[in-house]
C-alpha atoms as a PDB file:
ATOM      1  CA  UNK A   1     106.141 116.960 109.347  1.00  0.00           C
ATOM      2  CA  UNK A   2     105.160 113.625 110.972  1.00  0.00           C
ATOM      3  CA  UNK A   3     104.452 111.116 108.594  1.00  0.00           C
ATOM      4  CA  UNK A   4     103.374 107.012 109.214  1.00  0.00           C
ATOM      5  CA  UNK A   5     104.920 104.348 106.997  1.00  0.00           C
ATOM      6  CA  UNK A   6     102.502 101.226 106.965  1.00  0.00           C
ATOM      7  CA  UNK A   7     104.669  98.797 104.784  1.00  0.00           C
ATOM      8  CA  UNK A   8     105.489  95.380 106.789  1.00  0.00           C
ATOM      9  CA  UNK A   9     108.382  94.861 108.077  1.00  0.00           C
ATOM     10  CA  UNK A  10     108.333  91.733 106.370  1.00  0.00           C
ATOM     11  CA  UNK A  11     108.436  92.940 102.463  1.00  0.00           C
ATOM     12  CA  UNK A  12     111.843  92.709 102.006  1.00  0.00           C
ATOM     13  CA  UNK A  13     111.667  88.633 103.109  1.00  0.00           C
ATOM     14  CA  UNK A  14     108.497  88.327 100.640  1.00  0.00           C
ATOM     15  CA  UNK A  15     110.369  89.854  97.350  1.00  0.00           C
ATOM     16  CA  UNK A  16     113.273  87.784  97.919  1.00  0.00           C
ATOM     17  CA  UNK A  17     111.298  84.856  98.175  1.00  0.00           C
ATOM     18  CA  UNK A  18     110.254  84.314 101.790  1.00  0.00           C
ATOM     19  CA  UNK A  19     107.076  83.851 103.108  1.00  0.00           C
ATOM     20  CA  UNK A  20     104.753  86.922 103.614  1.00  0.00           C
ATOM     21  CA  UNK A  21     101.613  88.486 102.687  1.00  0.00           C
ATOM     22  CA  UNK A  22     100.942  89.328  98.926  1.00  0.00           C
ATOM     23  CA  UNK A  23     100.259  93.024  99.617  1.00  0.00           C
ATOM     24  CA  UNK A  24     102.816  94.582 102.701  1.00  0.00           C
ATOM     25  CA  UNK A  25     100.246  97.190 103.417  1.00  0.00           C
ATOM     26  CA  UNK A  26      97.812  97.482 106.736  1.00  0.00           C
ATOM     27  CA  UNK A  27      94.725  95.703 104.986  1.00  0.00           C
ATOM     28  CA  UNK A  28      91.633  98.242 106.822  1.00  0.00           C
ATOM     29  CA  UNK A  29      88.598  96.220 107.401  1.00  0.00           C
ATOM     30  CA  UNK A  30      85.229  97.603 107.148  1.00  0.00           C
ATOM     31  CA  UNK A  31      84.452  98.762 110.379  1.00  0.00           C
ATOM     32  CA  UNK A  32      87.917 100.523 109.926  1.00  0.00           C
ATOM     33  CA  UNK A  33      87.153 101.835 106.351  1.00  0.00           C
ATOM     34  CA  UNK A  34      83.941 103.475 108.174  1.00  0.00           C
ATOM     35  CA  UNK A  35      85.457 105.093 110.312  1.00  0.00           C
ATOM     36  CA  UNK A  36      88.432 106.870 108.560  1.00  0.00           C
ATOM     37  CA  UNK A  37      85.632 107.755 105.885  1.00  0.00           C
ATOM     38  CA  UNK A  38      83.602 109.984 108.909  1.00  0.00           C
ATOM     39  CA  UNK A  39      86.994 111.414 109.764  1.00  0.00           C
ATOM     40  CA  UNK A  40      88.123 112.155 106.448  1.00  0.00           C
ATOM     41  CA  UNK A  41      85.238 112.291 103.884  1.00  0.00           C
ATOM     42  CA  UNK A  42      87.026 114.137 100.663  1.00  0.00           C
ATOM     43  CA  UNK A  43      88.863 111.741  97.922  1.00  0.00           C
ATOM     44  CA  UNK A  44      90.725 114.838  96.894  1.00  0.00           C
ATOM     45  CA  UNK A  45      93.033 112.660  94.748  1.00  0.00           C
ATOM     46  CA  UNK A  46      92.833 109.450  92.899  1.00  0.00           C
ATOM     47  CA  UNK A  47      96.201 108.090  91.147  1.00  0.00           C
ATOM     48  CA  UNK A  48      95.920 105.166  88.456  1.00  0.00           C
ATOM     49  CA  UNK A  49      98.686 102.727  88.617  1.00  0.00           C
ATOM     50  CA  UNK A  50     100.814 103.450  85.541  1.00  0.00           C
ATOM     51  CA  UNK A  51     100.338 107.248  86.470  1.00  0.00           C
ATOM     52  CA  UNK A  52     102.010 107.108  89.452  1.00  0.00           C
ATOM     53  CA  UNK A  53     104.572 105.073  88.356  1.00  0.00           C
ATOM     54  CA  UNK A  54     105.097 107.936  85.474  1.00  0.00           C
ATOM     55  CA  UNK A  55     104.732 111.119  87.619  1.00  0.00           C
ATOM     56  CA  UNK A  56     107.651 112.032  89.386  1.00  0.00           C
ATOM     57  CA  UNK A  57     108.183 112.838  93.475  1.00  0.00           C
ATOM     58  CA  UNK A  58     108.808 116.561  92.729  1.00  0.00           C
ATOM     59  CA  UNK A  59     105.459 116.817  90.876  1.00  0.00           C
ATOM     60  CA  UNK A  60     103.210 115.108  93.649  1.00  0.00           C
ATOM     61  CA  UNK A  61     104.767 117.071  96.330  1.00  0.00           C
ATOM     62  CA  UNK A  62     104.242 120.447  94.455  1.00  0.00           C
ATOM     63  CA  UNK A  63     101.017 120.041  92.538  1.00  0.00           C
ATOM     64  CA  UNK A  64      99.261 117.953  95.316  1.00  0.00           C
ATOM     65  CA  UNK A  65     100.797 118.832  98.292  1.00  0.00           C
ATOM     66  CA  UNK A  66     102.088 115.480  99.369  1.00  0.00           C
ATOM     67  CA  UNK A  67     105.734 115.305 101.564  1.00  0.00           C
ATOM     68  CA  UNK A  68     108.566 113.396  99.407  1.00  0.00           C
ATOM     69  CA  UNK A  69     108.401 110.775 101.802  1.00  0.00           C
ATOM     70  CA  UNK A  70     104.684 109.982 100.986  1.00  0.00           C
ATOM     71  CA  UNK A  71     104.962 110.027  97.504  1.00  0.00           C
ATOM     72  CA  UNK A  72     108.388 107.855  97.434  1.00  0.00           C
ATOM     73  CA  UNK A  73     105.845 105.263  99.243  1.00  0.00           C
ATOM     74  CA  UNK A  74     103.201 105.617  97.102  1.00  0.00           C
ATOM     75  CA  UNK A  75     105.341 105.174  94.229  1.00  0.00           C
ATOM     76  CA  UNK A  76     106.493 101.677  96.011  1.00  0.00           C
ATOM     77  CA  UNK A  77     103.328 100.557  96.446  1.00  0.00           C
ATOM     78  CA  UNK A  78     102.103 101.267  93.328  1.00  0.00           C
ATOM     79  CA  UNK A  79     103.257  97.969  92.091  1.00  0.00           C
ATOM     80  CA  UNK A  80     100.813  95.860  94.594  1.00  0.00           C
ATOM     81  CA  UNK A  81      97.613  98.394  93.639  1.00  0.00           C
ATOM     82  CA  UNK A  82      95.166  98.995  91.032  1.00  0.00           C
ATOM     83  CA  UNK A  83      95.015 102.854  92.411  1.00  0.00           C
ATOM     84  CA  UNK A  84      96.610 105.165  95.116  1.00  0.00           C
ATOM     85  CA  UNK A  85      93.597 107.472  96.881  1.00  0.00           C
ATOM     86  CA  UNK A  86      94.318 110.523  99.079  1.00  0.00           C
ATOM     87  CA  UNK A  87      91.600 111.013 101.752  1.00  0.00           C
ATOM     88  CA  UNK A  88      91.648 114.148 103.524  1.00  0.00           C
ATOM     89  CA  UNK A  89      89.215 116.460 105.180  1.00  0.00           C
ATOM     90  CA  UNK A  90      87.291 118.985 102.443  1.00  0.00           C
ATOM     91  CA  UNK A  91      88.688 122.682 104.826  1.00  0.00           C
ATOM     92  CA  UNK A  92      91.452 121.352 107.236  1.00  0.00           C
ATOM     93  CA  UNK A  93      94.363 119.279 106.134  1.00  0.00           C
ATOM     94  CA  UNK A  94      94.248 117.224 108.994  1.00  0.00           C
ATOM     95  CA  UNK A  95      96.219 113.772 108.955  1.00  0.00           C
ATOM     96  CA  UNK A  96      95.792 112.957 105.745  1.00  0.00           C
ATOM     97  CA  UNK A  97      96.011 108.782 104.829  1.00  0.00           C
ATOM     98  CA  UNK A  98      97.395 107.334 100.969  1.00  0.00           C
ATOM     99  CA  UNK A  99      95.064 104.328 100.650  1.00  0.00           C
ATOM    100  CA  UNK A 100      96.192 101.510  98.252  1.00  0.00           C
ATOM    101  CA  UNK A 101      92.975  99.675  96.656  1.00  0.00           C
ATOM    102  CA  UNK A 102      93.125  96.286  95.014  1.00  0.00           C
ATOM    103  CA  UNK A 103      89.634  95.191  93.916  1.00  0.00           C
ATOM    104  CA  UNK A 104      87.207  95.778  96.538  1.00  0.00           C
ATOM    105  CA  UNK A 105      90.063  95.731  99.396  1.00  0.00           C
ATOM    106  CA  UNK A 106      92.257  98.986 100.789  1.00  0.00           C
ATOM    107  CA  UNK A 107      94.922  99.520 102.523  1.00  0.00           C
ATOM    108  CA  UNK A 108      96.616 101.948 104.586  1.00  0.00           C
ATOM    109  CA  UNK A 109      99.686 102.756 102.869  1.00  0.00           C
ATOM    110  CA  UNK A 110     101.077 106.295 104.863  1.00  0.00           C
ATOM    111  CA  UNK A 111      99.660 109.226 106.913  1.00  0.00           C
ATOM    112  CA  UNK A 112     100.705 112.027 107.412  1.00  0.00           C
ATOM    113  CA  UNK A 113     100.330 116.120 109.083  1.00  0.00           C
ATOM    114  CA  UNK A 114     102.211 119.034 110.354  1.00  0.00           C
ATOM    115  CA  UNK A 115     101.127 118.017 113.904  1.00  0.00           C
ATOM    116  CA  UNK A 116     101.156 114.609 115.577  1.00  0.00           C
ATOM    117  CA  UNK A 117      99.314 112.133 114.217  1.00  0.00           C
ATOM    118  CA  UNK A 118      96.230 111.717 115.755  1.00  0.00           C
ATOM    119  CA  UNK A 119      96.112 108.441 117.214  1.00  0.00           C
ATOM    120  CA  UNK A 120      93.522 105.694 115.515  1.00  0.00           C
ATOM    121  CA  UNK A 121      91.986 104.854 118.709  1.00  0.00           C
ATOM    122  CA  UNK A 122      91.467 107.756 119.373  1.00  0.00           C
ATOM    123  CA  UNK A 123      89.574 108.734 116.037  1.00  0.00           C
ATOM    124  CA  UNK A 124      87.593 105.589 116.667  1.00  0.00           C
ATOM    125  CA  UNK A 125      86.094 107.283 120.187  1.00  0.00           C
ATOM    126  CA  UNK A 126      85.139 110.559 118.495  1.00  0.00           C
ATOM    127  CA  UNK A 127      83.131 108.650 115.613  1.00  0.00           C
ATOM    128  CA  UNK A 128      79.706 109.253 117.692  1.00  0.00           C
ATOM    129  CA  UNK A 129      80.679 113.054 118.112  1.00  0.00           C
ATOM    130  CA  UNK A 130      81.290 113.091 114.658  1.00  0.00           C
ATOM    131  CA  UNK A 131      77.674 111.339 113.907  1.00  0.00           C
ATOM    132  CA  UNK A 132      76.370 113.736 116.402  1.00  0.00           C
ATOM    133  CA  UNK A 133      77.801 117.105 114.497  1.00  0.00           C
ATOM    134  CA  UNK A 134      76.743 115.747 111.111  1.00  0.00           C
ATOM    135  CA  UNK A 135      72.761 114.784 112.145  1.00  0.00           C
ATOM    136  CA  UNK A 136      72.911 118.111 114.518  1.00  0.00           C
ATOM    137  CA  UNK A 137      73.891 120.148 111.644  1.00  0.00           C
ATOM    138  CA  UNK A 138      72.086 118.836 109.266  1.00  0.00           C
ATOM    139  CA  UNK A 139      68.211 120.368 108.063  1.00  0.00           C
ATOM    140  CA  UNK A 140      66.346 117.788 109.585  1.00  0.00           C
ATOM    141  CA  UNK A 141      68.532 117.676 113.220  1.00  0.00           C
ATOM    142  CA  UNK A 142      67.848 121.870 112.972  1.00  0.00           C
ATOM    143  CA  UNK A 143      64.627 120.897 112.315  1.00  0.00           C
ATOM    144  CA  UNK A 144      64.127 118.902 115.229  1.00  0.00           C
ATOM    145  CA  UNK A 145      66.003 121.160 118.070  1.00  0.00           C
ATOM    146  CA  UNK A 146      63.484 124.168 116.960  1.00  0.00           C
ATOM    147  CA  UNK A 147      60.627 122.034 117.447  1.00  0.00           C
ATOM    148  CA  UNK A 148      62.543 121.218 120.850  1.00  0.00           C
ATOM    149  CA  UNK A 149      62.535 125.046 121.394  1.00  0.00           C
ATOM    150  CA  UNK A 150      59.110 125.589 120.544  1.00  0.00           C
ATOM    151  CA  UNK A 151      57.697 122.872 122.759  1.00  0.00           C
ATOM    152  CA  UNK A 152      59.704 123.682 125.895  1.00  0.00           C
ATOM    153  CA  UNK A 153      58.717 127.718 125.434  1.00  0.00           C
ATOM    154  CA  UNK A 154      54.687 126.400 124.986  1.00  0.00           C
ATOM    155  CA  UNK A 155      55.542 124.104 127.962  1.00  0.00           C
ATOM    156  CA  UNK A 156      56.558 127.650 129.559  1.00  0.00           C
ATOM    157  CA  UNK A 157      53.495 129.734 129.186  1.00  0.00           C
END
């Protein structure tokens, strides 16, 4: 299991009174946000604050499917977040991310999979594949390559 922790280094400064962020959590800007919503597109779980700090480790990882680690660090970060979301993708479970949101903002709190992680870059060069499957797939795009196919067979005869 290959999990990513994205808590700043710096947390342990800020809660004994040093200088650091409010939130030690990856903030994910916009342009970020859209892309890790085309790559994984299912909320498949939504934790409330006081929930999570209620629910133990053992029940996360066995009802949800979330490692011990994860849910240790979700249960951390609880403090700094209105709610704890798990993104994933709806038939693989593909690098899964915890997102911490506070208001309108998130932030990346862990990720995790049984493979390597894939690296964010790297997602961020296959968004206009990902655009391309969706509109290519979808009724109208279908729509569109038969009327492709029907005028390069007229084009033919």
């Amino acid at each position: 299991m290959f999990v990513e922790n994205y808590r700043d280094g710096n947390a342990a400064a800020f809660l004994a009174g040093g200088e650091a962020s409010a939130v030690p959590y990856a903030r994910i800007s916009d342009e970020e946000w859209r892309v890790w919503r085309m790559f994984l597109p299912h909320k498949s779980e939504q934790f409330e604050r006081s929930a999570l700090m209620n629910i133990s480790a053992d029940t996360l990882e066995l009802s949800y499917g979330i490692p011990f680690s994860v849910t240790g660090e979700m249960q951390r970060a609880a403090q700094y977040f209105d709610r704890v979301e798990i993104w994933r993708k709806r038939a693989l479970n593909k690098d899964p991310i915890a997102v911490g949101v506070r208001g309108n903002e998130r932030y990346l709190i862990a990720r995790w999979g049984l493979d390597k992680l894939i690296p964010f870059e790297q997602i961020k060069k296959s968004v206009p594949m990902i655009l391309a499957f969706k509109y290519g797939t979808s009724a109208l795009g279908a729509l569109g390559c038969l009327g492709a196919l029907w005028f390069l067979a007229w084009g033919l005869l």
